[in-house]
N, C-alpha and C. Protein backbone atom coordinates (compact mmCIF):
# COMPACT_ATOMS: atom_id res chain seq x y z
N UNK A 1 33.44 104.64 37.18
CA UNK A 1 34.76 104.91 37.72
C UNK A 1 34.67 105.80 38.96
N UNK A 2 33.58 106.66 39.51
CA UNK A 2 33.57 107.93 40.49
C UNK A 2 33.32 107.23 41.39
N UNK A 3 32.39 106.11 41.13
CA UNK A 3 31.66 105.39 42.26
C UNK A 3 32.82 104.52 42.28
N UNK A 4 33.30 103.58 41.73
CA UNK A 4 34.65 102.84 42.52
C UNK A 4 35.62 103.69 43.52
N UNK A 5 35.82 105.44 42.99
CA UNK A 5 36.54 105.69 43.57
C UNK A 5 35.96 105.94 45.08
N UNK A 6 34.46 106.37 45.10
CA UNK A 6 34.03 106.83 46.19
C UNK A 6 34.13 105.48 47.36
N UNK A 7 33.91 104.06 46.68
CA UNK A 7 33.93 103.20 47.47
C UNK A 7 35.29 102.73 48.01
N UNK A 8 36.46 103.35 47.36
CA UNK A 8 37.86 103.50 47.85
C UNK A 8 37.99 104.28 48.75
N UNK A 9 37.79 105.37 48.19
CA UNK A 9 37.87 106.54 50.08
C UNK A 9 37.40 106.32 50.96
N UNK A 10 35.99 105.49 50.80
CA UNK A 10 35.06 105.26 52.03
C UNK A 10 35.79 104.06 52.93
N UNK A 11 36.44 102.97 52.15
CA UNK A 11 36.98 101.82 52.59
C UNK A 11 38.34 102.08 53.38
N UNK A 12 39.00 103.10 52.84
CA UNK A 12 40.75 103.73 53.34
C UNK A 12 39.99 104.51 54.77
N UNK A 13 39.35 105.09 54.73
CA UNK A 13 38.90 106.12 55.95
C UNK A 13 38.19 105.28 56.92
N UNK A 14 37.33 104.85 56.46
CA UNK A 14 37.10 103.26 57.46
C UNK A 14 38.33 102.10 58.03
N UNK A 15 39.14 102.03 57.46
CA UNK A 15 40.39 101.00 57.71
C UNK A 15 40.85 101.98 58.58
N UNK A 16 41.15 103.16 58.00
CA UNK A 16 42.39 104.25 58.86
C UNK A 16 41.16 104.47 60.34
N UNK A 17 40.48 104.75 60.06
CA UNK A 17 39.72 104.94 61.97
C UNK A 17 39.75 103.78 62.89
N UNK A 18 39.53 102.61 61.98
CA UNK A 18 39.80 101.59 62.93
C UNK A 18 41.50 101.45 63.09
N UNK A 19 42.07 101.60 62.56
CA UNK A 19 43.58 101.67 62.83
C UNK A 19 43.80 102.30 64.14
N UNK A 20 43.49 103.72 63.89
CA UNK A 20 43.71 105.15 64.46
C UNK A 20 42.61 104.72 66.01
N UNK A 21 41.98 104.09 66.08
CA UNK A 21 40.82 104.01 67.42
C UNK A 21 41.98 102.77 68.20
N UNK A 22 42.70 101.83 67.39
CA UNK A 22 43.59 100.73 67.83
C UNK A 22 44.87 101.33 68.51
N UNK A 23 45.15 102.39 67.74
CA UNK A 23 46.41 102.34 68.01
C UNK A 23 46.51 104.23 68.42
N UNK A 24 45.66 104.94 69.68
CA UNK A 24 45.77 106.48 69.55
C UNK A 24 47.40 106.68 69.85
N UNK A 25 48.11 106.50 70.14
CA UNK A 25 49.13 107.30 70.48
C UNK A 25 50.16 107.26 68.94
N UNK A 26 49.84 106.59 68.07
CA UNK A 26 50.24 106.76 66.57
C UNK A 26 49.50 107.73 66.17
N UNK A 27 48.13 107.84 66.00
CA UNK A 27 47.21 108.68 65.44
C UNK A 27 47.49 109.85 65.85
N UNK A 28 48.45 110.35 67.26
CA UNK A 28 48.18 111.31 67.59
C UNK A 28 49.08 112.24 66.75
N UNK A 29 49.95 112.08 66.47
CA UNK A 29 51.43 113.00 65.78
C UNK A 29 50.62 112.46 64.16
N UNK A 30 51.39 113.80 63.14
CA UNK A 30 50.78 113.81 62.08
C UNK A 30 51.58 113.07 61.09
N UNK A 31 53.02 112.49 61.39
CA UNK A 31 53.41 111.54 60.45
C UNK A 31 52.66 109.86 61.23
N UNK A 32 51.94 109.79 62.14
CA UNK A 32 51.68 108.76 62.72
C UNK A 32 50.77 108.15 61.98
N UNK A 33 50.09 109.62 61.69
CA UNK A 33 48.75 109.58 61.09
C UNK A 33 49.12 109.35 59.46
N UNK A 34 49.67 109.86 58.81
CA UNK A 34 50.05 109.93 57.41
C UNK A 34 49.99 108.11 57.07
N UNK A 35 51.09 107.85 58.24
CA UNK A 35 51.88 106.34 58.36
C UNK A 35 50.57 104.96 58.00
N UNK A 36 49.28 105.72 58.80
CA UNK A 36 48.05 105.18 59.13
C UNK A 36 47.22 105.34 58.06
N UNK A 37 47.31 106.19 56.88
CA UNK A 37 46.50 106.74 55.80
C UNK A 37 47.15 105.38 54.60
N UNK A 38 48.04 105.84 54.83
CA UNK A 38 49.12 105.22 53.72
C UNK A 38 49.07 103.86 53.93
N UNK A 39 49.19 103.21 54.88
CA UNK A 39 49.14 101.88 55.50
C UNK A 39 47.64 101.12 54.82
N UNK A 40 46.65 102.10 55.50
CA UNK A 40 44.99 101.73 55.28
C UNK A 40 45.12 101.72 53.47
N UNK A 41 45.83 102.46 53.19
CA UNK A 41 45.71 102.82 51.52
C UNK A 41 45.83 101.34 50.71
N UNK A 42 47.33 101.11 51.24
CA UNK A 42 48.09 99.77 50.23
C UNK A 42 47.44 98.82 50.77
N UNK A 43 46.73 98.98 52.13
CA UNK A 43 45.87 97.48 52.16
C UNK A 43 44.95 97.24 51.87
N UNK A 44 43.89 98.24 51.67
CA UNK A 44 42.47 98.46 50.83
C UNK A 44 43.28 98.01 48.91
N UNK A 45 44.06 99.10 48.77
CA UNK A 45 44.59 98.43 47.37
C UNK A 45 44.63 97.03 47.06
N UNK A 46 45.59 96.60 47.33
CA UNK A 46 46.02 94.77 48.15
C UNK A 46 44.78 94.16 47.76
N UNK A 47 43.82 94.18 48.94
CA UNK A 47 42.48 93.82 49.07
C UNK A 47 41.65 93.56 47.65
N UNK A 48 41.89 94.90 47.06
CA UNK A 48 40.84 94.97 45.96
C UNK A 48 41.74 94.26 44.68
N UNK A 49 42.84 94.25 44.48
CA UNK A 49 43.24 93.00 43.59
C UNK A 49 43.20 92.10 43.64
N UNK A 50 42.80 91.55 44.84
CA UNK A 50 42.93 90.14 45.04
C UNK A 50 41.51 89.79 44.66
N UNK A 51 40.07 90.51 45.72
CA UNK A 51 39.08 90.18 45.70
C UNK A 51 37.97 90.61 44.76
N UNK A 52 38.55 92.36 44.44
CA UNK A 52 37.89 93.46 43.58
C UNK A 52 36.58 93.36 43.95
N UNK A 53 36.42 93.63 45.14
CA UNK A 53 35.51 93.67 45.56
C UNK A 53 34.51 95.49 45.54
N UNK A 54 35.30 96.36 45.23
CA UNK A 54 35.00 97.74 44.91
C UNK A 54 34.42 97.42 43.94
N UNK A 55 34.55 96.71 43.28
CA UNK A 55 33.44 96.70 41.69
C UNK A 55 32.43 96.20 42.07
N UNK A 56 32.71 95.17 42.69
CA UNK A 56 31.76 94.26 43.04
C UNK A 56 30.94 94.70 44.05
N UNK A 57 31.37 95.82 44.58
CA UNK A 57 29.90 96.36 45.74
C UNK A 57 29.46 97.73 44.39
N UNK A 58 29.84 98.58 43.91
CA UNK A 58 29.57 99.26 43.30
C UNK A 58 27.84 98.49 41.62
N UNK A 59 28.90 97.20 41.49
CA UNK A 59 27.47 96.42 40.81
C UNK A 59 26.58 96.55 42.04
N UNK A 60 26.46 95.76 42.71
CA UNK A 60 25.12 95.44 43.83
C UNK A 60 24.54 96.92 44.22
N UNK A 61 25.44 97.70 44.47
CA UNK A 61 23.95 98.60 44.45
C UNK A 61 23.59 99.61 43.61
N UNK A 62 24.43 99.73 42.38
CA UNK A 62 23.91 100.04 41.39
C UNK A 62 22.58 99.23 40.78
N UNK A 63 22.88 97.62 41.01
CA UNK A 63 21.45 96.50 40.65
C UNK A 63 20.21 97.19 41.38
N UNK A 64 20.63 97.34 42.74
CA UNK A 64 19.58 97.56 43.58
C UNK A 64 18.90 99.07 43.13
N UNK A 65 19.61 99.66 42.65
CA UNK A 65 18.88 100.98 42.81
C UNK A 65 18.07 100.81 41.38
N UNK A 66 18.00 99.95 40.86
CA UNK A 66 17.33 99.95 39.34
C UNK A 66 15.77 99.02 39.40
């Protein structure tokens, strides 16, 4: 469960920089940014019901490290 979550934050903060590098004059004000957290959030969410792919990278390199 720590490691799904870690592969959630890593995926929201990755979405939100590429957001935030797309779009600076949103990024710049701090509800722009919130707007951009929150946004990256429900679409990483979204994402992972459909594909669940957070589990599914969390197996592979848990395999690998064994």
């Amino acid at each position: 469960m720590t490691a799904k979550l870690l592969v959630n934050a890593l995926a929201v903060a990755g979405t939100a920089l590429i957001v935030g590098a797309a779009f600076p004059v949103l990024a710049a004000t701090v509800v722009g940014s919130g707007v951009i957290l929150v946004g990256s959030s429900l679409s990483v969410w979204a994402l992972d019901k459909v594909t669940d792919f957070e589990k599914k990278s969390v197996e592979k390199i848990l395999e690998s490290l064994e």
